[in-house]
C-alpha atoms as a PDB file:
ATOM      1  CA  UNK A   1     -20.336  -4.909 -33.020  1.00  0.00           C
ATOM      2  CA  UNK A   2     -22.826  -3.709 -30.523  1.00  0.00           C
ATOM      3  CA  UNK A   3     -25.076  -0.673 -31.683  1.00  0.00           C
ATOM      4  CA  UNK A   4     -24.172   2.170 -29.832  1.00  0.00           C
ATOM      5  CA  UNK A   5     -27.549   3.843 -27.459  1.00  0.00           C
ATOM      6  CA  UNK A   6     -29.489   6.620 -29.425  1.00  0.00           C
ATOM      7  CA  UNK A   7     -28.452  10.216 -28.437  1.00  0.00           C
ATOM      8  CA  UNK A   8     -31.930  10.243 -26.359  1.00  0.00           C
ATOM      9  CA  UNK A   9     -31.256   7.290 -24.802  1.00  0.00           C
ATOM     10  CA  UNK A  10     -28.066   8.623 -23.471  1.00  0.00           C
ATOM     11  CA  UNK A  11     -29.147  11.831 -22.387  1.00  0.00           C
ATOM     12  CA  UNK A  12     -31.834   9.732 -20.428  1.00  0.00           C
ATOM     13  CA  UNK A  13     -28.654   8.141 -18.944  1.00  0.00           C
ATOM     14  CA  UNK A  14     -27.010  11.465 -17.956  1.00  0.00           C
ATOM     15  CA  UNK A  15     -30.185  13.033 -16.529  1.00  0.00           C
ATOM     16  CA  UNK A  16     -30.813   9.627 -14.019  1.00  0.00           C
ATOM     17  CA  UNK A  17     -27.079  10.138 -13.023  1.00  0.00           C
ATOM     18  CA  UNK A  18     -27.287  13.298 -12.340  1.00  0.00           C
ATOM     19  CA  UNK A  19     -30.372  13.105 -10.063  1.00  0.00           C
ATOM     20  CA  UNK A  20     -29.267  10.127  -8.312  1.00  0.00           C
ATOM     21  CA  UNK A  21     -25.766  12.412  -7.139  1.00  0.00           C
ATOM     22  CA  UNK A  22     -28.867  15.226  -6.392  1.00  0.00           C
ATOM     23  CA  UNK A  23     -30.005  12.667  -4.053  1.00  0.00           C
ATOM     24  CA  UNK A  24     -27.185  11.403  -2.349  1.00  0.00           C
ATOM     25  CA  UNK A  25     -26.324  14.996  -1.675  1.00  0.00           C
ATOM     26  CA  UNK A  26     -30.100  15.721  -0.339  1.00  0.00           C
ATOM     27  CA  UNK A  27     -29.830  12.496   1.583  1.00  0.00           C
ATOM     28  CA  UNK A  28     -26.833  14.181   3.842  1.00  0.00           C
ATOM     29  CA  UNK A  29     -28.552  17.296   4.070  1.00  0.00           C
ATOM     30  CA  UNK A  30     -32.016  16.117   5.301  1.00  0.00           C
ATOM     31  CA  UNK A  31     -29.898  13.933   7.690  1.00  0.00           C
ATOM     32  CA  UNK A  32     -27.939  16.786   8.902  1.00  0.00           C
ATOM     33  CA  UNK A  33     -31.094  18.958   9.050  1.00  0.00           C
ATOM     34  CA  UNK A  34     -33.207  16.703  11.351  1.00  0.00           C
ATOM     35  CA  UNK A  35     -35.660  16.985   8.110  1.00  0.00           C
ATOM     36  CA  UNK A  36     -37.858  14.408   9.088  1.00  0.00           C
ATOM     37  CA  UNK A  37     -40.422  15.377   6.858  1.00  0.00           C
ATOM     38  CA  UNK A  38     -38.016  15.264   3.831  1.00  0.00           C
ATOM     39  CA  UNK A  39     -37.223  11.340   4.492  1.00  0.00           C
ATOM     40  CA  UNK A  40     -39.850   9.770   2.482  1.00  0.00           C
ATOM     41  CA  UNK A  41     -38.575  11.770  -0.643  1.00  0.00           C
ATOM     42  CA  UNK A  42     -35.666   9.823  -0.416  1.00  0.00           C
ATOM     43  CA  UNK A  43     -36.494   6.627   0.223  1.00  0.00           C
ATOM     44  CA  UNK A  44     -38.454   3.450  -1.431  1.00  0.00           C
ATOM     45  CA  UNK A  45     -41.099   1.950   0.556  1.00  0.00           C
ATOM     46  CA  UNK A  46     -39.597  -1.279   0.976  1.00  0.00           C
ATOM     47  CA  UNK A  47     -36.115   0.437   1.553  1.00  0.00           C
ATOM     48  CA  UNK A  48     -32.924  -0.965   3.557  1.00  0.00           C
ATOM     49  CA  UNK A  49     -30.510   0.611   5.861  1.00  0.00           C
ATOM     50  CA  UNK A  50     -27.865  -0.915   7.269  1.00  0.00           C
ATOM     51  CA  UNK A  51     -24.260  -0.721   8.732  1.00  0.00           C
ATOM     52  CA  UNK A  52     -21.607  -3.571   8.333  1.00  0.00           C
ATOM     53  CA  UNK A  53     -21.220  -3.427  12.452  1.00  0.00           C
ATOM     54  CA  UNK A  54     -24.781  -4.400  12.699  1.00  0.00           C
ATOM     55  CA  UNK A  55     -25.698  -1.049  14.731  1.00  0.00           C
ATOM     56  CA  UNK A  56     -28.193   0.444  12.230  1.00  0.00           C
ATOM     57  CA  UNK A  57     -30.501  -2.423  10.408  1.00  0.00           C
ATOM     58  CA  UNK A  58     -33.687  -1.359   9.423  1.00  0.00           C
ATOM     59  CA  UNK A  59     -36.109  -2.589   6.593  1.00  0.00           C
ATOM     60  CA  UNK A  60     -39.124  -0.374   5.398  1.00  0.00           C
ATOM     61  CA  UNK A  61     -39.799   3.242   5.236  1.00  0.00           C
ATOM     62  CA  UNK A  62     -41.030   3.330   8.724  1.00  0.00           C
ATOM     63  CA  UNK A  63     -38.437   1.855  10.678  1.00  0.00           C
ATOM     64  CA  UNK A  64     -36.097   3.378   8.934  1.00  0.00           C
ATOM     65  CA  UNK A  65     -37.100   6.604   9.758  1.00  0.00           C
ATOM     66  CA  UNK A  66     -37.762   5.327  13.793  1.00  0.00           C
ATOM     67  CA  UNK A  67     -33.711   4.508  13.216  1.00  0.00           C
ATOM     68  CA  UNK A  68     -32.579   7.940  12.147  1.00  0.00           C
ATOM     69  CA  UNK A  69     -34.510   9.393  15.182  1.00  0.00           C
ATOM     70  CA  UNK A  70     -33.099   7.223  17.813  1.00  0.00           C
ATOM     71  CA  UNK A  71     -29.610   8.181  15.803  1.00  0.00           C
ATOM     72  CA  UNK A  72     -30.142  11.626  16.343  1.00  0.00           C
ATOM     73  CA  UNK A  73     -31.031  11.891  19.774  1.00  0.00           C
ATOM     74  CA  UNK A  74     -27.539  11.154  20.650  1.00  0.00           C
ATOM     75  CA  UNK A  75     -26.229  13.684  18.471  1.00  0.00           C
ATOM     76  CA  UNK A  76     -25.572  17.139  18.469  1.00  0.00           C
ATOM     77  CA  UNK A  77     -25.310  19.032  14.829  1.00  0.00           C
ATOM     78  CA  UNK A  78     -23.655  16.858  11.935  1.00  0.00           C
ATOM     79  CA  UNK A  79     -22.526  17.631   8.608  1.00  0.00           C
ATOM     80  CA  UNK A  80     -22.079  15.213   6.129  1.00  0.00           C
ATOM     81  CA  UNK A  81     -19.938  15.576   2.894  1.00  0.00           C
ATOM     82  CA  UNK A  82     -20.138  13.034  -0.227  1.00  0.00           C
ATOM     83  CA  UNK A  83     -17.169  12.927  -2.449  1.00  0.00           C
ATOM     84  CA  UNK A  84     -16.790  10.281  -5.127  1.00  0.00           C
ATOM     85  CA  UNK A  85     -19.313   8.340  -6.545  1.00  0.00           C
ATOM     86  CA  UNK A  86     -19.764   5.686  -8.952  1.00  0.00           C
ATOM     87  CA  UNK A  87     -22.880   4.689  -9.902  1.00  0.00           C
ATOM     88  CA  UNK A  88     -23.464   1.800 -12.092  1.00  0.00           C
ATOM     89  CA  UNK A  89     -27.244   0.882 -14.071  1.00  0.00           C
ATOM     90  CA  UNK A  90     -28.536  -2.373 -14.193  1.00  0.00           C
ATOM     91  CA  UNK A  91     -31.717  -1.430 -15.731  1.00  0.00           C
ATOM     92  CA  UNK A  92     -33.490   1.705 -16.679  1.00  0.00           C
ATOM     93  CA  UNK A  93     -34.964   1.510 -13.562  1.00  0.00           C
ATOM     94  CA  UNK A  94     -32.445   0.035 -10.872  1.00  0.00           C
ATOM     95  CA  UNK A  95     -28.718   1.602 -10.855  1.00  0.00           C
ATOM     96  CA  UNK A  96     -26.047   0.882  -7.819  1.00  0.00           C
ATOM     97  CA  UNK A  97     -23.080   2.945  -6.741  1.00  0.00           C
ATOM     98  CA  UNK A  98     -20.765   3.219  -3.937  1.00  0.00           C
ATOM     99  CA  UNK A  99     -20.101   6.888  -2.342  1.00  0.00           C
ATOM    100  CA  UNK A 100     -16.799   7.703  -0.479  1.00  0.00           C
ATOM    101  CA  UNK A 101     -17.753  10.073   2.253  1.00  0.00           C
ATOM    102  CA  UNK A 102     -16.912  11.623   5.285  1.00  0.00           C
ATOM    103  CA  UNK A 103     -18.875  13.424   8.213  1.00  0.00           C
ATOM    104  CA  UNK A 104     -18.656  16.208  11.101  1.00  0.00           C
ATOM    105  CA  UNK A 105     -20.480  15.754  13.950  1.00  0.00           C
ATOM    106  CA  UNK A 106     -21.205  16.447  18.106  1.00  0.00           C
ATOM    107  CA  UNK A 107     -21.900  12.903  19.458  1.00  0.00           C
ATOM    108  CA  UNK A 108     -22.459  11.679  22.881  1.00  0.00           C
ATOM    109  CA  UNK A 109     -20.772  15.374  23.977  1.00  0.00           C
ATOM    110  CA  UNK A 110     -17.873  14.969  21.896  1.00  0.00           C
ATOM    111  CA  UNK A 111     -16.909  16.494  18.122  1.00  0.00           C
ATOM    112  CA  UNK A 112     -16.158  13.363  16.220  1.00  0.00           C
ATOM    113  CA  UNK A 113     -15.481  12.472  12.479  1.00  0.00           C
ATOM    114  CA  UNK A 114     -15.932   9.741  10.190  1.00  0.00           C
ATOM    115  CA  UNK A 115     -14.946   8.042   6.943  1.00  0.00           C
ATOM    116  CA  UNK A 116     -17.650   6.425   5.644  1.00  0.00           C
ATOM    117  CA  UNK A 117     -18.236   4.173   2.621  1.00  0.00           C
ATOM    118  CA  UNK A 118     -22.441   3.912   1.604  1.00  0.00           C
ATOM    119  CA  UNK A 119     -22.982   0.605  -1.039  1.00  0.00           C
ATOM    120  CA  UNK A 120     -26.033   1.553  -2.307  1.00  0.00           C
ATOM    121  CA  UNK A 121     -29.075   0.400  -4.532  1.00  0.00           C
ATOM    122  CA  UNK A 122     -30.859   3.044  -6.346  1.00  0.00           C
ATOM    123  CA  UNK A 123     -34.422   2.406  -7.530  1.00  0.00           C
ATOM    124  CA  UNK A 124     -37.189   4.371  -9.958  1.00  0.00           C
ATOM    125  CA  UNK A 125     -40.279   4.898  -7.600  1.00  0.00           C
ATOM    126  CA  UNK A 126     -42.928   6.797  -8.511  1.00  0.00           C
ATOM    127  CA  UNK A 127     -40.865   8.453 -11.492  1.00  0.00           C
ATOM    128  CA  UNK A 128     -38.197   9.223  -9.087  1.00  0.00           C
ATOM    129  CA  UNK A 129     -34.997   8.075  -8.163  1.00  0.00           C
ATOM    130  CA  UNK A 130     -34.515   6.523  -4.283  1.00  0.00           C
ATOM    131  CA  UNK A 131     -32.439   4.979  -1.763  1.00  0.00           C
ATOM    132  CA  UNK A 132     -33.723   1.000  -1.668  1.00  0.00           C
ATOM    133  CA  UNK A 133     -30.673  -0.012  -0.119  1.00  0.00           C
ATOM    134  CA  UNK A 134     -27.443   1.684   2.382  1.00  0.00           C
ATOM    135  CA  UNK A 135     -25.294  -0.203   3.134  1.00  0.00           C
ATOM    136  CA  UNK A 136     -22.681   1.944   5.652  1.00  0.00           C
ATOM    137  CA  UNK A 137     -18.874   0.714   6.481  1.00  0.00           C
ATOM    138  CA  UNK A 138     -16.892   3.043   9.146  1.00  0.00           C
ATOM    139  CA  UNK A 139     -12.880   3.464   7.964  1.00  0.00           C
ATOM    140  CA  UNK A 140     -12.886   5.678  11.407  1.00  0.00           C
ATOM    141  CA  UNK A 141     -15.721   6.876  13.493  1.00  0.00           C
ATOM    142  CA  UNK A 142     -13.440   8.870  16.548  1.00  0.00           C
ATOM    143  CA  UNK A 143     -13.629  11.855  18.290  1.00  0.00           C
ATOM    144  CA  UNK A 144     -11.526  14.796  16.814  1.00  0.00           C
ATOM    145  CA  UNK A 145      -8.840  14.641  19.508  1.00  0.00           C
ATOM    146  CA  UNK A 146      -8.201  10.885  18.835  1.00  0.00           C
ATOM    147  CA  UNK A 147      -8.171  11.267  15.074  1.00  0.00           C
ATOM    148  CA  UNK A 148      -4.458  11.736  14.402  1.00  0.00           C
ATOM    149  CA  UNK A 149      -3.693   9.034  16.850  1.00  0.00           C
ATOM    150  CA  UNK A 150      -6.658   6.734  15.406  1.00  0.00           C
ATOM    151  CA  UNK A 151      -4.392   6.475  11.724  1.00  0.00           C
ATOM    152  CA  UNK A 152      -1.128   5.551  13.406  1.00  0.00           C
ATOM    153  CA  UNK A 153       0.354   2.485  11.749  1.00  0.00           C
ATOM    154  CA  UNK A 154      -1.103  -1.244  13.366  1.00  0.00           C
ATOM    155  CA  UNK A 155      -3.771   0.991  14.783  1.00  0.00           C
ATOM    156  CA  UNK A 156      -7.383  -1.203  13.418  1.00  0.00           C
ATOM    157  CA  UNK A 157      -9.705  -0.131  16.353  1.00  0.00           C
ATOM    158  CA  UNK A 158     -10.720   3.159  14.418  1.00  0.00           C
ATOM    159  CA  UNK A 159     -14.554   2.445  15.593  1.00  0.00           C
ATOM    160  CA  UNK A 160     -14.667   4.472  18.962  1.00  0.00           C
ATOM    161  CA  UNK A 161     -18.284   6.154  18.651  1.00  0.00           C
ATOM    162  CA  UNK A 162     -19.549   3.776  21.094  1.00  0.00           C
ATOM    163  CA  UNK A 163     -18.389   2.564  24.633  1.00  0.00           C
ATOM    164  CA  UNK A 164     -15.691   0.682  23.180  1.00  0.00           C
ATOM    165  CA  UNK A 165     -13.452   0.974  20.382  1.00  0.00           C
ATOM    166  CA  UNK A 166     -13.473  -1.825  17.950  1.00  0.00           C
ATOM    167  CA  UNK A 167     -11.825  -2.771  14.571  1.00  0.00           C
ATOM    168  CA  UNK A 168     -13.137  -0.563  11.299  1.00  0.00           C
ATOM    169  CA  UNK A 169     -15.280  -2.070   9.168  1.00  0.00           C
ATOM    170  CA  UNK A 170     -12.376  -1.513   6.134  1.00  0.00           C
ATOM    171  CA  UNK A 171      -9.963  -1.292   4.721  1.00  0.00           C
ATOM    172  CA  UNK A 172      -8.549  -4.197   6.634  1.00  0.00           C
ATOM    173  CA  UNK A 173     -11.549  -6.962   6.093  1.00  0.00           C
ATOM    174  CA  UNK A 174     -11.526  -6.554   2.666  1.00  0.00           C
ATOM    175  CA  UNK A 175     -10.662  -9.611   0.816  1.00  0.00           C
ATOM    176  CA  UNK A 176      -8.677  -7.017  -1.546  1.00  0.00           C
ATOM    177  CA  UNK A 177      -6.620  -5.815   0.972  1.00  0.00           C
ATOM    178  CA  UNK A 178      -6.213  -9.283   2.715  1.00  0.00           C
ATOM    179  CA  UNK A 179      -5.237 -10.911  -0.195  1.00  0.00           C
ATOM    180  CA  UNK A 180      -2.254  -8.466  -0.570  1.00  0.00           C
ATOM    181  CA  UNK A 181      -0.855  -8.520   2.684  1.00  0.00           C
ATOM    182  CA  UNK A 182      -0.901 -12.265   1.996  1.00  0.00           C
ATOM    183  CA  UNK A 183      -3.653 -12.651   5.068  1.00  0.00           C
ATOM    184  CA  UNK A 184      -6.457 -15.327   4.870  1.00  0.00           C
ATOM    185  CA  UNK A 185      -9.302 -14.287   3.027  1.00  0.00           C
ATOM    186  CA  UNK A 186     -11.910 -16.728   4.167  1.00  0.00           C
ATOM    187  CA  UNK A 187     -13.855 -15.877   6.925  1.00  0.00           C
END
């Protein structure tokens, strides 16, 4: 039978949980904030940001924060929301999660909203917990007056931030979801 962890050990365990959700909540209010001086707090040096459509990629503190800035000069204000998380340790030092989310936001002169899914990797830097990796994946990314019409049955192109719309990044690609509908699932 395995031991079960000492009561400090798991109050270690609940404090780390609790100030990774602290920073995936500060993460959406620096972004929403245009706190560019609050970035590095959240980040590891080596960090990774990315999007499953390939629009955002960037690897290292720097470019990363050269991405957000080129993000927000096309938009207006944002507001970002995190709901559900689950966050998962693999060490006492390196934890991953995935956050259901969803934002609010003026783009390209347009109110728009989005669904978004963040597969993260949390790491202990400098005694603190930080974003190494984001991973982002779109369920919709349309302007308000589309967004009724952008959940209609059959409807997959749910990606119409940019010039032209284009299938979501889930939940149709999963292998989950493909498997059930009886759809390939090798790509």
């Amino acid at each position: 039978m395995a031991e079960k962890p000492d009561l400090q050990a798991r109050v270690r365990r609940l404090e780390d949980r609790n100030e990774i959700c602290e920073l995936i909540a500060r993460y959406g209010l620096v972004m929403d904030d245009r706190d560019i001086d609050g970035m590095p707090g959240l980040f590891t040096p080596d960090v990774t940001i990315r999007s499953v459509d390939g629009v955002m990629n960037a690897r290292g503190l720097e470019a990363v924060i050269e991405q957000f800035k080129g993000r927000f000069e096309v938009l207006g204000p944002s507001h970002h929301f995190s709901h559900d998380k689950i966050i998962q340790f693999d060490t006492d030092d390196l934890a991953h999660g995935t956050v259901l989310s969803h934002a609010e936001m003026h783009r390209k002169g347009q109110p728009m909203l989005a669904a978004i899914r963040y597969s993260d990797v949390y790491r202990r830097h400098e005694g603190r917990w930080k974003f190494a990796e984001r991973l982002l994946a779109f369920f919709y990314y349309v302007p308000t007056a589309e967004y009724l019409d952008a959940l209609g049955p059959g409807l997959d192109k749910r990606m119409r931030a940019y010039d032209e719309a284009r299938p979501a990044d889930f939940p149709e690609r999963l292998l989950t979801w493909r498997s059930y509908y009886g759809e390939p699932t090798s790509d």
